[in-house]
C-alpha atoms as a PDB file:
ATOM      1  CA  UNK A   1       0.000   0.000   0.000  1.00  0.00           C
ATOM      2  CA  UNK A   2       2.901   2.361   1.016  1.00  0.00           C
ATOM      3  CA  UNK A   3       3.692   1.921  -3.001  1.00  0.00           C
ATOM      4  CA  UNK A   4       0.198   2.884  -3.945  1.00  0.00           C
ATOM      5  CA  UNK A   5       0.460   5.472  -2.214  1.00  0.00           C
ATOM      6  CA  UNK A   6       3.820   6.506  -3.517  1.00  0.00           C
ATOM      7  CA  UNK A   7       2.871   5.901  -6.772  1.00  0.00           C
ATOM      8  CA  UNK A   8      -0.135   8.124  -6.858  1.00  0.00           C
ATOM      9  CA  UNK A   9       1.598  10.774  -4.928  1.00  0.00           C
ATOM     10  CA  UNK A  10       4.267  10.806  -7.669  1.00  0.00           C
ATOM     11  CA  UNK A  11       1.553  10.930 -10.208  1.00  0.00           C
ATOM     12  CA  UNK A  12      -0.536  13.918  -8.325  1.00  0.00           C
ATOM     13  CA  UNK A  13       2.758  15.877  -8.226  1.00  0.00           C
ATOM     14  CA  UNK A  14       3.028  14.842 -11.935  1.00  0.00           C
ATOM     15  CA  UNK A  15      -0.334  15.975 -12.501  1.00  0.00           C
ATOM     16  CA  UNK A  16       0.004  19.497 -10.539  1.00  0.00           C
ATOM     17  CA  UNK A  17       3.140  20.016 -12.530  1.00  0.00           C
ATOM     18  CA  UNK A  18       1.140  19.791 -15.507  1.00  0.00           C
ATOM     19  CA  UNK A  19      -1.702  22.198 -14.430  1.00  0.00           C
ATOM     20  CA  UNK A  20       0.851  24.336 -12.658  1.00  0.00           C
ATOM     21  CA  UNK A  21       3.111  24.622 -16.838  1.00  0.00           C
ATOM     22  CA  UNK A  22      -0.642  24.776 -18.786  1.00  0.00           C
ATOM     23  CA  UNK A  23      -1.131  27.869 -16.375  1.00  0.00           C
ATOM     24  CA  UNK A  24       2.462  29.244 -16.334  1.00  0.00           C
ATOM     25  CA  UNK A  25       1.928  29.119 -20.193  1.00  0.00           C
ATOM     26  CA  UNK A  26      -1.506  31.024 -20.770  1.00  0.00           C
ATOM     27  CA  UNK A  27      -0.215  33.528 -18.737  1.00  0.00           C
ATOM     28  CA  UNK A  28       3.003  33.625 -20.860  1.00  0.00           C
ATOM     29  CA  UNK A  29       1.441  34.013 -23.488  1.00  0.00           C
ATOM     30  CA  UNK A  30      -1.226  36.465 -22.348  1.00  0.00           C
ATOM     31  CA  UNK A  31       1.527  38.912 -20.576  1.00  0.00           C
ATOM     32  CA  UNK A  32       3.352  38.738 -24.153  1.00  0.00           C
ATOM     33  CA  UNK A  33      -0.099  39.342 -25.848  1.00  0.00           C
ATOM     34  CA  UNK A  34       0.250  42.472 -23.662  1.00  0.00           C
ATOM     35  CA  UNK A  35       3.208  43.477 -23.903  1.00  0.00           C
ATOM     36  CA  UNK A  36       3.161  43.697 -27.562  1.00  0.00           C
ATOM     37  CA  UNK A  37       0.059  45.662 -27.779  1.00  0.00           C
ATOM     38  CA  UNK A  38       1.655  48.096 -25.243  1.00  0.00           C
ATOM     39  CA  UNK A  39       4.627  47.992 -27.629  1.00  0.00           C
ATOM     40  CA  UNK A  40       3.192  48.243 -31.207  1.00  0.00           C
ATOM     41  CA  UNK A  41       4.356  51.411 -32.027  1.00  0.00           C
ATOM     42  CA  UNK A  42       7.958  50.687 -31.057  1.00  0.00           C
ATOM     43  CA  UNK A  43       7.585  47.501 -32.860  1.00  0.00           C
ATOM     44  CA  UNK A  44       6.195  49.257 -35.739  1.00  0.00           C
ATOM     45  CA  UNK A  45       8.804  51.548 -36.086  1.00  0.00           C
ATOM     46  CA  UNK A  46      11.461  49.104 -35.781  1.00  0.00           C
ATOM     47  CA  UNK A  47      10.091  47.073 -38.681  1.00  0.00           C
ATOM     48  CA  UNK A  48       9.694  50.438 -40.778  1.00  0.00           C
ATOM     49  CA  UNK A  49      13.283  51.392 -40.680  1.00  0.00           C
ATOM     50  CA  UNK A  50      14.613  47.392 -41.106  1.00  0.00           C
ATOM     51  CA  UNK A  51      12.221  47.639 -44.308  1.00  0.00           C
ATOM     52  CA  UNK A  52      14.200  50.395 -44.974  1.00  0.00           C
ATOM     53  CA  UNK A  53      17.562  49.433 -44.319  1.00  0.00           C
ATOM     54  CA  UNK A  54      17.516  46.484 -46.491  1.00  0.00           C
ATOM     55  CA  UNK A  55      16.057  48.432 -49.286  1.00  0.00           C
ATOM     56  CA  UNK A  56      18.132  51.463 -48.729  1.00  0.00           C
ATOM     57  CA  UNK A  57      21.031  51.067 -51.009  1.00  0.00           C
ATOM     58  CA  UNK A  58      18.381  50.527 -53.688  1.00  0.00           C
ATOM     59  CA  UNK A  59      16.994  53.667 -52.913  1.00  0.00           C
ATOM     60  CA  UNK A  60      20.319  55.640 -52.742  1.00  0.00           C
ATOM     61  CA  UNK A  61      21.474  54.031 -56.123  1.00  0.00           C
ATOM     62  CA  UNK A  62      18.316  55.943 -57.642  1.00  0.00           C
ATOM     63  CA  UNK A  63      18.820  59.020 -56.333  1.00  0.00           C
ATOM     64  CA  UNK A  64      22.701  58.989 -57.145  1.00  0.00           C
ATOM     65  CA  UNK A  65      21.643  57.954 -60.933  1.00  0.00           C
ATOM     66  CA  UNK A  66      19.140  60.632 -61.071  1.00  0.00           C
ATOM     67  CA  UNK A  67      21.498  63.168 -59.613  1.00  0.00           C
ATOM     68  CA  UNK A  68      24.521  61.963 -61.922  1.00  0.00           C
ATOM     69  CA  UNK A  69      22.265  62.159 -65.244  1.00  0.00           C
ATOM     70  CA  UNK A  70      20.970  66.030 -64.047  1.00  0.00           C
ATOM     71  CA  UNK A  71      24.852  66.761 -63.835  1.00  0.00           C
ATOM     72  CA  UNK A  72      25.840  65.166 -66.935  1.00  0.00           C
ATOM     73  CA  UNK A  73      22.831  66.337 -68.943  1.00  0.00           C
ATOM     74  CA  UNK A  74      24.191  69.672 -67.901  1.00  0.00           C
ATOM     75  CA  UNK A  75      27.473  69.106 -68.888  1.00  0.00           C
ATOM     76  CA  UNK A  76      26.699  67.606 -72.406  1.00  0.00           C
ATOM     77  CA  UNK A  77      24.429  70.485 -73.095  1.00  0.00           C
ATOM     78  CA  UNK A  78      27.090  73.272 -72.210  1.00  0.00           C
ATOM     79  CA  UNK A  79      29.761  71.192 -74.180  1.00  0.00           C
ATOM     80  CA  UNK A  80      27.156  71.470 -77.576  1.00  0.00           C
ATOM     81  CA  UNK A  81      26.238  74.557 -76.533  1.00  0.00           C
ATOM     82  CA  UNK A  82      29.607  76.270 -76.500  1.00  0.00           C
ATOM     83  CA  UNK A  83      30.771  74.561 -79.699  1.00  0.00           C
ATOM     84  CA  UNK A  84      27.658  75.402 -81.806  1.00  0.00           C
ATOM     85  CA  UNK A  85      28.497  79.274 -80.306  1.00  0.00           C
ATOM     86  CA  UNK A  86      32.046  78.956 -80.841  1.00  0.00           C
ATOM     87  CA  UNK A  87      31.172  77.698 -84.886  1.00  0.00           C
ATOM     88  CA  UNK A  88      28.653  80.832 -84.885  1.00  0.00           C
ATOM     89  CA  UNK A  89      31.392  83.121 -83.438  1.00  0.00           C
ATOM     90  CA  UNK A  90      34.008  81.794 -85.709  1.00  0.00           C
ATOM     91  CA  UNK A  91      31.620  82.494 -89.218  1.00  0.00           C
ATOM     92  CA  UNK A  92      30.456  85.734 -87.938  1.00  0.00           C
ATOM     93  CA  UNK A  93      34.271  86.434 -87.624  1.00  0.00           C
ATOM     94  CA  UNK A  94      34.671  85.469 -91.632  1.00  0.00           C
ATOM     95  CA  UNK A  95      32.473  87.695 -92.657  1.00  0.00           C
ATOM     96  CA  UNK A  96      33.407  90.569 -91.156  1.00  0.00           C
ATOM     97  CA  UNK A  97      36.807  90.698 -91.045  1.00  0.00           C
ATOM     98  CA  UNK A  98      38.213  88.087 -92.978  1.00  0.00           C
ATOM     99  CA  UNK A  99      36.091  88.839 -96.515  1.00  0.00           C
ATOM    100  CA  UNK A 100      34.186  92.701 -94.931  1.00  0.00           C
ATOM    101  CA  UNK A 101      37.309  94.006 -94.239  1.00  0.00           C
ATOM    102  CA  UNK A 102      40.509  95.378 -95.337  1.00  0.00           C
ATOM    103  CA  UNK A 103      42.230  96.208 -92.454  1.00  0.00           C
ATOM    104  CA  UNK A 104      42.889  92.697 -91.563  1.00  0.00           C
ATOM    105  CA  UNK A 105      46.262  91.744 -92.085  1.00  0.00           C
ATOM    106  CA  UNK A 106      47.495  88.541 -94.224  1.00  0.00           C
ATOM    107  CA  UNK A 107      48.771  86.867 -90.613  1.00  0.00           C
ATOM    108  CA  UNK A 108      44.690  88.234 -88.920  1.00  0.00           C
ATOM    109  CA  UNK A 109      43.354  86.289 -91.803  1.00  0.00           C
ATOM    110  CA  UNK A 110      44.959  82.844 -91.568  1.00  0.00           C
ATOM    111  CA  UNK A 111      44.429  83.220 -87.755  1.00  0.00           C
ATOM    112  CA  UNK A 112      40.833  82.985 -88.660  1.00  0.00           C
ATOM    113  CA  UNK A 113      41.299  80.688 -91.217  1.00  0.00           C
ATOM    114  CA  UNK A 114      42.991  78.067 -89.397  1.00  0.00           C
ATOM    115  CA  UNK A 115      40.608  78.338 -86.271  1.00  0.00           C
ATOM    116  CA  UNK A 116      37.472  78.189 -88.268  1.00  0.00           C
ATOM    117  CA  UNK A 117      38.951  74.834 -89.713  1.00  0.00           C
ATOM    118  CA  UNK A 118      39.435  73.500 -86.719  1.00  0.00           C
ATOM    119  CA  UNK A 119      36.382  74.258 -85.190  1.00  0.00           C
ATOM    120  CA  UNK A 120      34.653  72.702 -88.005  1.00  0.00           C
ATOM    121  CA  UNK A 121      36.373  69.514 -87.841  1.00  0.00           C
ATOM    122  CA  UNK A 122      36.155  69.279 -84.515  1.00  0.00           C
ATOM    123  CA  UNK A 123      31.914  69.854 -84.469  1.00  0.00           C
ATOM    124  CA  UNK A 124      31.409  67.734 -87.012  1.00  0.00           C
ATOM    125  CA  UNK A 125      33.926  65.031 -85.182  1.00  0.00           C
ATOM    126  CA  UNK A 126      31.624  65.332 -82.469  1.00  0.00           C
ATOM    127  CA  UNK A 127      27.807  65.402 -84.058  1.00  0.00           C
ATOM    128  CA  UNK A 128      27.172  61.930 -83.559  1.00  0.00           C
ATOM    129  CA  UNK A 129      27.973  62.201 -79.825  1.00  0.00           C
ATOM    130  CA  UNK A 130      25.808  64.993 -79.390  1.00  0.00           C
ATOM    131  CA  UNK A 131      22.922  63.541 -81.140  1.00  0.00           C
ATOM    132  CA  UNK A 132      23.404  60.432 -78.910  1.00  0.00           C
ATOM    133  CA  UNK A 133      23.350  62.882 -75.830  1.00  0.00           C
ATOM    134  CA  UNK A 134      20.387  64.850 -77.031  1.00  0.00           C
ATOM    135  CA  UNK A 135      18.918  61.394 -77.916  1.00  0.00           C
ATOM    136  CA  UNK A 136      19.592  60.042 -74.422  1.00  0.00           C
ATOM    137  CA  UNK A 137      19.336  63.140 -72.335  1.00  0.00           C
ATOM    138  CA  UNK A 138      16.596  65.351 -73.656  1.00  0.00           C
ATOM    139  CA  UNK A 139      14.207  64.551 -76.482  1.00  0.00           C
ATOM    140  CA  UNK A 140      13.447  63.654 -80.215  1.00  0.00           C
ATOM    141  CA  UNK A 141      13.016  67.529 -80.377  1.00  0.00           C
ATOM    142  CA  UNK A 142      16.238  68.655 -79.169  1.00  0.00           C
ATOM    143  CA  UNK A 143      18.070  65.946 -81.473  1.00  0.00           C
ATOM    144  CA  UNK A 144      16.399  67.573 -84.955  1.00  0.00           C
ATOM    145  CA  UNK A 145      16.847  71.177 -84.021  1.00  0.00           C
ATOM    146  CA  UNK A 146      20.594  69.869 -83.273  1.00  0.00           C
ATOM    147  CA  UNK A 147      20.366  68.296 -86.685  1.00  0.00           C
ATOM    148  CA  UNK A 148      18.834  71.135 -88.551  1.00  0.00           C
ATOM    149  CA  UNK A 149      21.897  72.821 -87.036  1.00  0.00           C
ATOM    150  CA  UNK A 150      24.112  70.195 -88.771  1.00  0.00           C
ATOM    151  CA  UNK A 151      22.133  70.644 -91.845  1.00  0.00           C
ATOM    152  CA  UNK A 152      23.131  74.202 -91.986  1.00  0.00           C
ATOM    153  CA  UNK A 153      26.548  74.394 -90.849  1.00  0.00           C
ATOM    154  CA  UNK A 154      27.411  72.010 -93.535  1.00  0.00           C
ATOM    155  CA  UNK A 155      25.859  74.535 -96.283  1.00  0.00           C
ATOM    156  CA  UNK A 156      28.057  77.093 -94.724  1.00  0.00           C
ATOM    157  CA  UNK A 157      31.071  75.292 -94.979  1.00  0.00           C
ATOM    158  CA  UNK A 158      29.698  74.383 -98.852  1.00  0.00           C
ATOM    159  CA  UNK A 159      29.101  78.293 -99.527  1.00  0.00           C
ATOM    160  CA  UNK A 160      32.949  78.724 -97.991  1.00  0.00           C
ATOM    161  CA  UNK A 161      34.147  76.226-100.153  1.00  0.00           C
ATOM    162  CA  UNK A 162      32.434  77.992-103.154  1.00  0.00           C
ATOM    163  CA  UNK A 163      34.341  81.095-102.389  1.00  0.00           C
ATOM    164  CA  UNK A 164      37.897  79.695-103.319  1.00  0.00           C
ATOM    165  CA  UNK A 165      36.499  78.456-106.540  1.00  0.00           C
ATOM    166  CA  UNK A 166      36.638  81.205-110.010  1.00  0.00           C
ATOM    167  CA  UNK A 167      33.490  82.915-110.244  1.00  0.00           C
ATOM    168  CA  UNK A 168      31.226  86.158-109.234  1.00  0.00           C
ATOM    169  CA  UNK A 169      32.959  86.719-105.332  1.00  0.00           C
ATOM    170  CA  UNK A 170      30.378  89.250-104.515  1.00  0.00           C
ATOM    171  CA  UNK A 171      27.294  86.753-105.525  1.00  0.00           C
ATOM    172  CA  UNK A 172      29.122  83.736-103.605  1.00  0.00           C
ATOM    173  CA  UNK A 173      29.683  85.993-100.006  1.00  0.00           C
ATOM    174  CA  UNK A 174      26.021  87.059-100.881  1.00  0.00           C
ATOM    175  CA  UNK A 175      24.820  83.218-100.554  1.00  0.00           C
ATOM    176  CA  UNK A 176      27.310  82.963 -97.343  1.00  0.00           C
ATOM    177  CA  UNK A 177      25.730  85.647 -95.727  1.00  0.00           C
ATOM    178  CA  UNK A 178      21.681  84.067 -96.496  1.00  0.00           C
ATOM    179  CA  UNK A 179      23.309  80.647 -95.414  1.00  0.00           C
ATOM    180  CA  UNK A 180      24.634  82.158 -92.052  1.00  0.00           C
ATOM    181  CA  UNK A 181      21.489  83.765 -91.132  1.00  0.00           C
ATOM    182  CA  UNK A 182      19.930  80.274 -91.447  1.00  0.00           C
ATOM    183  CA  UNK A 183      22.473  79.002 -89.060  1.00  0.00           C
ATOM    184  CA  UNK A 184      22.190  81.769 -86.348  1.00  0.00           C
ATOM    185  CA  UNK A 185      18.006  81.267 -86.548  1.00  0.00           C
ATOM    186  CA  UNK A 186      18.910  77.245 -85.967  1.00  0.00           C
ATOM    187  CA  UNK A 187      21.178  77.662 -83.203  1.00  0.00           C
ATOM    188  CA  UNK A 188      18.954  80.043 -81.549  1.00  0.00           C
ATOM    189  CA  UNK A 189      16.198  77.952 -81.959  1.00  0.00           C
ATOM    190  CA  UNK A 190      18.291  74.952 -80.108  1.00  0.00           C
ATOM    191  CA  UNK A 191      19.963  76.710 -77.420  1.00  0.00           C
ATOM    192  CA  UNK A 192      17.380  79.189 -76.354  1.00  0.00           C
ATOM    193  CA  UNK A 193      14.222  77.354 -76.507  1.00  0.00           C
ATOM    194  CA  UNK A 194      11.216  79.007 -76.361  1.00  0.00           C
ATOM    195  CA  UNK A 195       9.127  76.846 -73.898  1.00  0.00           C
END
């Protein structure tokens, strides 16, 4: 009997162990059912800026893209700008003082000579990168106006070439002059839009 009684003492501690856990549990689980209402905010937060961390560099990769194409789309532009100016300048600077003038001295004349030659070599080197950067940088607009511009910078160089061939001078400078005003209304139409 002593081991009967043993036995069922073992098994009512047993069984008040059990009861005594189930308890200890559902109030485990309610206190942490608490807590985390108490704490949803915090919790909230926390999960808002891990979201946020792991998606950050994603995020700052964007922004430096977008910042890096503003500065380079700047840059490109300036680049076409000045050269389409400096071309201008340089044809402007023909007329007036290389053929409008006789002041100019032989060495004033090859000066401008040999600088309009290499600006126009070094434009026209470069037209297919700046239609790519108009192309990729702005629009299909800004890409034909800086064709057009092309377009008419070649006809000036083609009414210069004319000039060193035999024939009526004053009739040849005459269709340089018509084919330069064509090129300053292009170029001002590309670098000072009217938007």
């Amino acid at each position: 009997m002593l081991r009967c009684f043993a036995n069922r003492r073992r098994h009512y501690r047993i069984s008040s162990r059990d009861t005594y856990l189930g308890l200890s549990m559902q109030s485990f689980f309610a206190r942490l059912f608490h807590s985390f209402t108490d704490q949803a905010g915090t919790w909230f937060v926390g999960a808002v800026l891990s979201l946020l961390g792991i998606f950050s560099a994603r995020l700052l990769e964007k922004i430096k893209f977008a910042l890096n194409r503003a500065d380079l789309r700047a840059k490109y532009y300036e680049e076409m700008a000045l050269d389409v100016s400096h071309f201008v300048f340089i044809v402007d600077r023909l007329l007036k003082v290389y053929y409008g003038s006789r002041w100019a001295s032989d060495e004033d004349k090859s000066a401008i000579a040999t600088e309009y030659n290499e600006t126009m070599n070094g434009i026209c080197r470069k037209e297919y990168v700046y239609l790519s950067w108009l192309q990729h940088y702005w629009n299909r607009k800004k890409a034909d106006d800086f064709a057009s511009v092309m377009r008419k910078i070649r006809e000036v160089d083609a009414a210069l070439l004319l000039l060193n061939e035999a024939g009526n001078q004053k009739i040849k400078l005459t269709a340089l002059e018509s084919t330069f005003r064509n090129l300053q209304e292009s170029a001002r139409i590309l670098l000072i839009p009217s938007d």
